[in-house]
Protein backbone atom coordinates (compact mmCIF):
# COMPACT_ATOMS: atom_id res chain seq x y z
CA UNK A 1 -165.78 2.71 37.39
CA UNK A 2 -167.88 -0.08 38.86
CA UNK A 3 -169.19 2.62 41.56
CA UNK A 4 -169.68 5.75 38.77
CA UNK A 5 -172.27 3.24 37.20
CA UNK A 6 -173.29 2.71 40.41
CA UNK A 7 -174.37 6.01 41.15
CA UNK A 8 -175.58 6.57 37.63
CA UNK A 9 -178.16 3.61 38.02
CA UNK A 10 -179.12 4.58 41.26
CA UNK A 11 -179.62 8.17 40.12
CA UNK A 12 -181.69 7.29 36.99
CA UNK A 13 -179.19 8.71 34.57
CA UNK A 14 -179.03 6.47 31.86
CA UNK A 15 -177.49 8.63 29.99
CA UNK A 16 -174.89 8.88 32.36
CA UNK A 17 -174.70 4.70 32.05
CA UNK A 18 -173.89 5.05 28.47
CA UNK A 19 -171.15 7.45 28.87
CA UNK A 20 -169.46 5.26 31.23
CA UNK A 21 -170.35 1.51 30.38
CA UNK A 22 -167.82 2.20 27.36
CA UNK A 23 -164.69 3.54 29.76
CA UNK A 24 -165.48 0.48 31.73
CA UNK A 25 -165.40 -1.85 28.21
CA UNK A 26 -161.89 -0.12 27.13
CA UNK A 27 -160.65 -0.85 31.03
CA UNK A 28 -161.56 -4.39 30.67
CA UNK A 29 -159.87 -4.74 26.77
CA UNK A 30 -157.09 -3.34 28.44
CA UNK A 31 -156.33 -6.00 30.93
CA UNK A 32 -157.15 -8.67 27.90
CA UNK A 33 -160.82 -9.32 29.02
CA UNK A 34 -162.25 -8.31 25.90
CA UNK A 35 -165.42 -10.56 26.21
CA UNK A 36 -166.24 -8.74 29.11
CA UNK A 37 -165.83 -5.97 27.24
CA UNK A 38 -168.08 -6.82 24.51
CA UNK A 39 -171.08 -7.76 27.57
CA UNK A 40 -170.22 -4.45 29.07
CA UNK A 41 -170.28 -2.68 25.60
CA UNK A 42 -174.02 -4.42 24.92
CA UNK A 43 -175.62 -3.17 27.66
CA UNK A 44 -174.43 0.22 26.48
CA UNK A 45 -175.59 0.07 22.90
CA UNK A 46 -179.19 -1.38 24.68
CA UNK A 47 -179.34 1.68 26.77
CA UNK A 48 -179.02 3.52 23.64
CA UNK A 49 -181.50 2.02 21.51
CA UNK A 50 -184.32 2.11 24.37
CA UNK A 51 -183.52 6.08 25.44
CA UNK A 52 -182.69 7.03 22.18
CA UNK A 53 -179.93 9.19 23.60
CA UNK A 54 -176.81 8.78 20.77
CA UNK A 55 -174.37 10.64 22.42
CA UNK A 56 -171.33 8.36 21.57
CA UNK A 57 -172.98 6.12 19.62
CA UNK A 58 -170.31 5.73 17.02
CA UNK A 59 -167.77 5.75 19.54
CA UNK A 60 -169.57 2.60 21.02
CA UNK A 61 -169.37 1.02 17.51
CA UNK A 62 -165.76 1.31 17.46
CA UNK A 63 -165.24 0.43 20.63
CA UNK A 64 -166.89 -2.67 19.92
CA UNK A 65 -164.92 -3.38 16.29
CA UNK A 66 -161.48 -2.92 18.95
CA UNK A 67 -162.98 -5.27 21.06
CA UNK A 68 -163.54 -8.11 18.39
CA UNK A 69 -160.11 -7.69 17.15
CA UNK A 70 -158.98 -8.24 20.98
CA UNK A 71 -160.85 -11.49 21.18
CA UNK A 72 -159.17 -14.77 20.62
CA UNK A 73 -159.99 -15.92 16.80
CA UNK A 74 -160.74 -14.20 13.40
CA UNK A 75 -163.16 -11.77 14.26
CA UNK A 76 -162.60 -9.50 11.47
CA UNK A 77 -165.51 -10.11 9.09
CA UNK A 78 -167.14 -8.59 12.22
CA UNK A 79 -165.49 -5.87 12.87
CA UNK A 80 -165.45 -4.21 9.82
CA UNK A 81 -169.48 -3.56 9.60
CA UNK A 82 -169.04 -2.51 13.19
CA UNK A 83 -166.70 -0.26 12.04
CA UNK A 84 -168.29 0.68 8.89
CA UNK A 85 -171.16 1.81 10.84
CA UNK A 86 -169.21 3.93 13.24
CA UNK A 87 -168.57 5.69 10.25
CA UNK A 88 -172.56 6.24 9.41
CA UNK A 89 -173.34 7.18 12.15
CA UNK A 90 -170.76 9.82 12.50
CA UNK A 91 -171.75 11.09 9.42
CA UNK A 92 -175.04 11.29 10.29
CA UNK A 93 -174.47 13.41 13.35
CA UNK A 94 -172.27 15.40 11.33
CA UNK A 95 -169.24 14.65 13.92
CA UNK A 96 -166.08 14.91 11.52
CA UNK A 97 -163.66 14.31 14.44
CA UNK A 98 -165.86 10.36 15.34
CA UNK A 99 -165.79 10.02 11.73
CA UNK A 100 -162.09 10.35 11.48
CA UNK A 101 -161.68 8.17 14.32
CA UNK A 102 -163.70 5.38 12.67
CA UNK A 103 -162.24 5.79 9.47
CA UNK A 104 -158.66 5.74 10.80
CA UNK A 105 -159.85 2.46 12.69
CA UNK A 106 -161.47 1.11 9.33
CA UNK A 107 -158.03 2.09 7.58
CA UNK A 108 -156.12 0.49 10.22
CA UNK A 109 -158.03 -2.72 9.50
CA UNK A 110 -157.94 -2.70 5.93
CA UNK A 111 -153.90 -2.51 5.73
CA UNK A 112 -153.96 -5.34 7.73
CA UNK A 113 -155.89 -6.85 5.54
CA UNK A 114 -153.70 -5.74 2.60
CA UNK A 115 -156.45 -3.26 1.53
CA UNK A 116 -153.66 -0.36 1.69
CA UNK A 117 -154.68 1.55 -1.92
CA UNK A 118 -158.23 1.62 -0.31
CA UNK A 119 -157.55 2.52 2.97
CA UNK A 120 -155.36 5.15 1.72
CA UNK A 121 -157.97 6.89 -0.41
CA UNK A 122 -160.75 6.57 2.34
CA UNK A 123 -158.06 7.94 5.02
CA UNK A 124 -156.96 10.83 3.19
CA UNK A 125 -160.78 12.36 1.92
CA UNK A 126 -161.14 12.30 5.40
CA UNK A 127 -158.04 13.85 6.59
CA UNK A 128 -158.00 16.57 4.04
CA UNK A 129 -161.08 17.51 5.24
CA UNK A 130 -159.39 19.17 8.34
CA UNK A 131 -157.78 22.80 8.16
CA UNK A 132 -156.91 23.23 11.49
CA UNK A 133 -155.86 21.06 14.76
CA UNK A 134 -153.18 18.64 13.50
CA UNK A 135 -151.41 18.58 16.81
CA UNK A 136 -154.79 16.64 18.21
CA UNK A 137 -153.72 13.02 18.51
CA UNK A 138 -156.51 11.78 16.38
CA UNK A 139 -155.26 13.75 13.23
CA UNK A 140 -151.27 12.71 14.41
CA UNK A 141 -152.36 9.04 14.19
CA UNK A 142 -154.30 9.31 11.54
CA UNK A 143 -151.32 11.11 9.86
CA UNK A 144 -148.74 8.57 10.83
CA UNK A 145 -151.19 5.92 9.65
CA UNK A 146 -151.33 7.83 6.00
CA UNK A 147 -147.28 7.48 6.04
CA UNK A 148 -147.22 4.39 6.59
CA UNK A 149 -150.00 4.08 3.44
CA UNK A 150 -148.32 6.65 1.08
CA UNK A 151 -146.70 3.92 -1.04
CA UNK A 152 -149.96 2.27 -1.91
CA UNK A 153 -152.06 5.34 -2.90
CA UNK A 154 -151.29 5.29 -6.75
């Protein structure tokens, strides 16, 4: 990864930064470096704020609510607007399958947090949206998250 960013920076392509600085953030989460993760994950939403290129941008706002969560300590008053604004974002570039993602996140959140009627409700507008591709695994988790919430929906 380290020499994919390599190239990238040495070839100008900042766009090319942003698509990876994020794979590199999720590697480091992974091995339970999340604060790395988070310094990796800046840089990337810097690059996109001075090029202006938003290709993932509410992936990288995700990404960073996952990486709060991983950190030691309750993080998850800052998560959620991370999260929240995944979800804008999404909706702003009209990208139904991000916004799923980022609700489904959001969701996940909010029945940890007890919030289960209201992540229900949020979960399933979005999910209903969908007609076709339910063997994608974004739609089976978000699915298996709306089991999991079907109690609390009343």
């Amino acid at each position: 990864m380290q020499q994919g960013l390599a190239y990238s920076r040495a070839t100008g392509s900042e766009v090319g930064r942003i698509l990876h600085l994020p794979w590199l953030a999720a590697a480091y989460a992974r091995v339970g470096r999340a604060k790395d993760g988070l310094a990796v994950l800046a840089e990337a939403q810097t690059l996109v704020s001075t090029t202006g290129a938003r290709v993932g941008e509410a992936g990288l706002h995700v990404l960073k609510g996952w990486l709060l969560l991983a950190c030691p300590g309750d993080n998850q008053g800052e998560a959620e607007p991370c999260l929240r604004r995944a979800i804008e974002v999404a909706r702003c570039q009209s990208a139904k399958s991000l916004e799923l993602g980022a609700i489904t996140s959001l969701s996940r959140l909010w029945h940890q947090q007890g919030k289960k009627r209201k992540a229900h409700q949020m979960l399933s507008k979005i999910y209903n949206w969908f007609t076709e591709g339910f063997d994608t695994a974004d739609l089976k988790d978000a699915k298996a998250l709306l089991e999991k919430l079907e109690s609390f929906k009343g």
